[in-house]
Protein backbone atom coordinates (compact mmCIF):
# COMPACT_ATOMS: atom_id res chain seq x y z
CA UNK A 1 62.26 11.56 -134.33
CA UNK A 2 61.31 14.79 -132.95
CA UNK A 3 60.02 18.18 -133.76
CA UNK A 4 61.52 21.58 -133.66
CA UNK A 5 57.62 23.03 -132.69
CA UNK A 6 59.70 26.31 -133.50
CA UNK A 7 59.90 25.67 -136.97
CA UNK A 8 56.73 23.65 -137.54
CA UNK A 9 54.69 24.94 -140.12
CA UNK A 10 51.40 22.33 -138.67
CA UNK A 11 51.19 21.51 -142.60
CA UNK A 12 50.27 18.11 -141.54
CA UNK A 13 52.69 16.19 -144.09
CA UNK A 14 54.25 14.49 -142.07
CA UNK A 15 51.40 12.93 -140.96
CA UNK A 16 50.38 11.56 -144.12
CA UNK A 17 54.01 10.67 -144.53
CA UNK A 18 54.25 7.94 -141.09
CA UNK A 19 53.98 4.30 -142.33
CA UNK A 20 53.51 3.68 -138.50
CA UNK A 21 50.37 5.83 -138.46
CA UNK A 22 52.42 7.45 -135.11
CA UNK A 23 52.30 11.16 -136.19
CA UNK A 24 49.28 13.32 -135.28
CA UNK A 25 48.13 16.52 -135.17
CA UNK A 26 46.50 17.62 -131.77
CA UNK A 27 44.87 20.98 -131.81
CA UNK A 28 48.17 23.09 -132.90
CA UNK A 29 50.55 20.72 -132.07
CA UNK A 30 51.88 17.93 -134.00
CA UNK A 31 52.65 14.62 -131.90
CA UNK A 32 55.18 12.14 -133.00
CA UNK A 33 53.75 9.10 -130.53
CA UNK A 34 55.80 6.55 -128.87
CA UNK A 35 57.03 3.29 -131.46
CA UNK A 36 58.36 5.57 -134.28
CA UNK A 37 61.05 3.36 -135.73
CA UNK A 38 62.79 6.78 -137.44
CA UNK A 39 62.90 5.75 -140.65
CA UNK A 40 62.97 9.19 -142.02
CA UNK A 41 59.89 9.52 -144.22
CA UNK A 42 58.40 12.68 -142.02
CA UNK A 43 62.16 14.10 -141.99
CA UNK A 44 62.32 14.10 -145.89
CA UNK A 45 59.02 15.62 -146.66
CA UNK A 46 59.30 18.12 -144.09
CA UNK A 47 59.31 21.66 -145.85
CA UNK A 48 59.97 23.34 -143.08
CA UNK A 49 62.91 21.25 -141.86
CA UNK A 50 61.23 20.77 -138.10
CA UNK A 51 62.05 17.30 -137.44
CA UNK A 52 65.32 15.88 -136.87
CA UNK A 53 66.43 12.70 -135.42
CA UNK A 54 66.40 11.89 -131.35
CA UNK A 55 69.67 11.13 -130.17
């Protein structure tokens, strides 16, 4: 997964949202750390629509 910082809104859902624990928020940035499986759960409670899939 990755983040359109763009579009982030920093809500922090997303990090409450990882199973993985792998999402953080780092000052005003949030980090999607390496061994995300991209299961999706940070992509469907996005409101902001900011994280998509890696290719």
């Amino acid at each position: 997964m990755k983040i359109d910082e763009t579009n982030c809104g920093k809500c922090g859902i997303c990090t409450e949202a990882c199973p993985l624990g792998l999402i953080e928020k780092q000052g005003m940035k949030i980090i999607i750390k390496a061994g995300c499986n991209n299961c999706g759960r940070c992509l469907k409670v996005c409101p902001m629509d900011a994280i998509y899939e890696d290719e």
